[in-house]
N, C-alpha and C. Protein backbone atom coordinates (compact mmCIF):
# COMPACT_ATOMS: atom_id res chain seq x y z
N UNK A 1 -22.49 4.47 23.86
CA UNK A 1 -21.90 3.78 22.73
C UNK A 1 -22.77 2.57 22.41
N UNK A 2 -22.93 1.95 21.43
CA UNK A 2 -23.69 1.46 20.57
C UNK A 2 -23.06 -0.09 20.73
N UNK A 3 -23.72 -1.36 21.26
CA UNK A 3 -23.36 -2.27 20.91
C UNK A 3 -23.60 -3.09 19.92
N UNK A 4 -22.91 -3.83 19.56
CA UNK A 4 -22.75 -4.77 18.73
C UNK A 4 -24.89 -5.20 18.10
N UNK A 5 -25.18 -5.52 18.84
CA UNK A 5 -26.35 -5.77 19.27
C UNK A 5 -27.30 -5.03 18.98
N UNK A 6 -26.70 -3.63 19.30
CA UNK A 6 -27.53 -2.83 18.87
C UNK A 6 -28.55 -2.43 17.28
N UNK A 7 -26.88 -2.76 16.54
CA UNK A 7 -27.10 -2.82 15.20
C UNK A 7 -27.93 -3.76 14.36
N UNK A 8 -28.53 -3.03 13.32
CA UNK A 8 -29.63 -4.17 12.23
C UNK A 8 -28.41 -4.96 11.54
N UNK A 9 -28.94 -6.15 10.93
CA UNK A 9 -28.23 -6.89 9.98
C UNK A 9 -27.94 -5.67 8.95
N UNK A 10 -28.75 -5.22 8.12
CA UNK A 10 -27.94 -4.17 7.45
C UNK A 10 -27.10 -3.98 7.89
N UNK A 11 -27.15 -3.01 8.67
CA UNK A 11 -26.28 -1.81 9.49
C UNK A 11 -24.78 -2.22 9.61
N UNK A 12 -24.77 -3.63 9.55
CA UNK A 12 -23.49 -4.81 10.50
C UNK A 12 -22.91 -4.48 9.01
N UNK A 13 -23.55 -4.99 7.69
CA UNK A 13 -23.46 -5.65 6.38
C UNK A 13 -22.79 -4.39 6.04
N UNK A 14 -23.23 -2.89 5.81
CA UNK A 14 -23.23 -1.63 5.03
C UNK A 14 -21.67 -1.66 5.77
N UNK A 15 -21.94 -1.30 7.45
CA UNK A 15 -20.23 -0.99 7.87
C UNK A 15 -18.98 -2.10 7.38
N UNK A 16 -19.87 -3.80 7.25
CA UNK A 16 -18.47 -4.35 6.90
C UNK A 16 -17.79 -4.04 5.10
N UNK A 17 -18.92 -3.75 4.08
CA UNK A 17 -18.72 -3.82 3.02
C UNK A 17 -17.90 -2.17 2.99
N UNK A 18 -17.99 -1.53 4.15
CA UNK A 18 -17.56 -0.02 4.35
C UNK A 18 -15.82 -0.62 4.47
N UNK A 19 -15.87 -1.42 5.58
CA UNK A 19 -14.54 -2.05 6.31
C UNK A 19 -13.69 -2.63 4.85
N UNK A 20 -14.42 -3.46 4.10
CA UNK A 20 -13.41 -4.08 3.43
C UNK A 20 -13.37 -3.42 2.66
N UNK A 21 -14.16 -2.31 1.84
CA UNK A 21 -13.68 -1.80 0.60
C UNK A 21 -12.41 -0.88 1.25
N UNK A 22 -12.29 -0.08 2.16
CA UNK A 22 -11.05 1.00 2.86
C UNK A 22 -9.53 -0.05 2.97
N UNK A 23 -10.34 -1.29 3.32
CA UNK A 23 -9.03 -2.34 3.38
C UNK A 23 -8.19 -2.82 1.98
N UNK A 24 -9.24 -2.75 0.62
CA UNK A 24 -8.88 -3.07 -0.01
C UNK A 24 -7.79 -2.12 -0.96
N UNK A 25 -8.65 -0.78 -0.57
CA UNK A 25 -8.04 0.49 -1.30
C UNK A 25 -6.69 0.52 -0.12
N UNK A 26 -6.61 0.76 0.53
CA UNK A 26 -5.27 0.61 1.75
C UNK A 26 -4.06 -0.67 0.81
N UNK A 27 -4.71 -1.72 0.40
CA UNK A 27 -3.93 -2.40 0.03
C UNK A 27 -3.40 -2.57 -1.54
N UNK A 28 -4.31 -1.89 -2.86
CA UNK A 28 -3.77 -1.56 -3.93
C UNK A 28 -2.87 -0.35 -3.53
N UNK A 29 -3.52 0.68 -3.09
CA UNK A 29 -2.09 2.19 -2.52
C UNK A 29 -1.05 1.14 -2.22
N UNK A 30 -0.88 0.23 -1.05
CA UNK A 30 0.32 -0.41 -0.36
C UNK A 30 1.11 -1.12 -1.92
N UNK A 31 0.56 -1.72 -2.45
CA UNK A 31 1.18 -2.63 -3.16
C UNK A 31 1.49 -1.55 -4.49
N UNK A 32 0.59 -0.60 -4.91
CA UNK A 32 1.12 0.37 -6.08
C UNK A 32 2.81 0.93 -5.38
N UNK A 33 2.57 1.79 -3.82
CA UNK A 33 4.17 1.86 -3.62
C UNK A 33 5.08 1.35 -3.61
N UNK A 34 4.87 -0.24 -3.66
CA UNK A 34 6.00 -1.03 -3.25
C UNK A 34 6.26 -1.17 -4.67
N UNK A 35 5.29 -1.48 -6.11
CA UNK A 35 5.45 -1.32 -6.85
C UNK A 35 6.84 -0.15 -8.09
N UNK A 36 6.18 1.27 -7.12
CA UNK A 36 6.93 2.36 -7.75
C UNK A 36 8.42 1.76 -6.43
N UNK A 37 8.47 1.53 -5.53
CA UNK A 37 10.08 1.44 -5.12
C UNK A 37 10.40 -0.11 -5.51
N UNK A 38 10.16 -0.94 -5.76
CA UNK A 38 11.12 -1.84 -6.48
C UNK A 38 11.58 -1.49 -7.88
N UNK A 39 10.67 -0.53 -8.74
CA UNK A 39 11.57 -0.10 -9.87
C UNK A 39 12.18 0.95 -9.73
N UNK A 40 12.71 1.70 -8.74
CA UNK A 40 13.32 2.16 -8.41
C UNK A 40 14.25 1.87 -8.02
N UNK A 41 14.02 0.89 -7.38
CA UNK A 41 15.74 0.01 -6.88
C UNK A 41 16.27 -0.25 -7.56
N UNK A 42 15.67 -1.27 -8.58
CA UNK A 42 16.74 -1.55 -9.84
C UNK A 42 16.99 -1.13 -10.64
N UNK A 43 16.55 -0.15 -11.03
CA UNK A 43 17.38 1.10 -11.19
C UNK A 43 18.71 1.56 -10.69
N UNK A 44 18.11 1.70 -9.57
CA UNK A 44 19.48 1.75 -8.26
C UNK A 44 20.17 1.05 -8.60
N UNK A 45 20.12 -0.27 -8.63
CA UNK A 45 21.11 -1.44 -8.62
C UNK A 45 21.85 -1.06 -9.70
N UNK A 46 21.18 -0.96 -10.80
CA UNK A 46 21.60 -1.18 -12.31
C UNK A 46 22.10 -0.04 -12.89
N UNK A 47 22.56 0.87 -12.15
CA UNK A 47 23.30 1.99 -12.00
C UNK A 47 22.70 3.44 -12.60
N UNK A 48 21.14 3.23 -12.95
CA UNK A 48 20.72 4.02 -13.66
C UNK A 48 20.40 5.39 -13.33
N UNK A 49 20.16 5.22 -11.98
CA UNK A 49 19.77 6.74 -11.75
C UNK A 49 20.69 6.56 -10.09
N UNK A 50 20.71 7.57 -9.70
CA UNK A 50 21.48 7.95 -8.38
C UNK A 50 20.64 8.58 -6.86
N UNK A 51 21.30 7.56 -5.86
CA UNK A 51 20.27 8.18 -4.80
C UNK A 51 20.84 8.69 -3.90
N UNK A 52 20.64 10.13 -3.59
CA UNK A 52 21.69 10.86 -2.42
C UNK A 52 21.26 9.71 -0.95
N UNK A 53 22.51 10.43 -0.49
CA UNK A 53 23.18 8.83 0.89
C UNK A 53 23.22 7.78 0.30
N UNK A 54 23.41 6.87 -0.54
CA UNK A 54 23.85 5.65 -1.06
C UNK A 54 24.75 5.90 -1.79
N UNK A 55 25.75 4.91 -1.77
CA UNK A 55 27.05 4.84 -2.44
C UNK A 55 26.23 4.46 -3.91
N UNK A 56 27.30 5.14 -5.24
CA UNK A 56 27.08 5.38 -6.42
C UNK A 56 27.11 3.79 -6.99
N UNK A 57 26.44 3.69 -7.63
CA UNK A 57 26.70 2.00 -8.49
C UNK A 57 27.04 2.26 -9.86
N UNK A 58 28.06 1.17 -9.99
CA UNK A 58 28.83 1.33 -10.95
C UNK A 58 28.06 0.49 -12.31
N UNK A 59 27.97 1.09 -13.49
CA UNK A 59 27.45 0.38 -14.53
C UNK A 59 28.12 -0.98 -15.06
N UNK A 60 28.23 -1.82 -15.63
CA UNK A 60 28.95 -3.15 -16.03
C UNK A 60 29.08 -2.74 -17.13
């Protein structure tokens, strides 16, 4: 296995710009889902659509 050391400055540079772009895409996906389930909830809340196992909400 390959240490730290082993690697060129490139090599360090290519894997971290590798590291953060996977981190960044990991984190628009994360935040697009949380996205699609908070409008979903209020929905939920706001009686608009219905979610099996949760009690039904009533419209105002």
């Amino acid at each position: 296995m390959r240490q730290v050391s082993d690697y060129t400055d490139a090599e360090l540079i290519k894997i971290g710009k590798k590291t953060v772009e996977s981190n960044i895409k990991s984190a628009e996906t994360t935040k697009a889902k949380t996205d699609i389930f908070n409008k979903l909830y209020a929905a939920y809340q706001a009686g608009d659509i219905e979610v099996p196992g949760l009690p039904k909400v009533k419209k105002d």
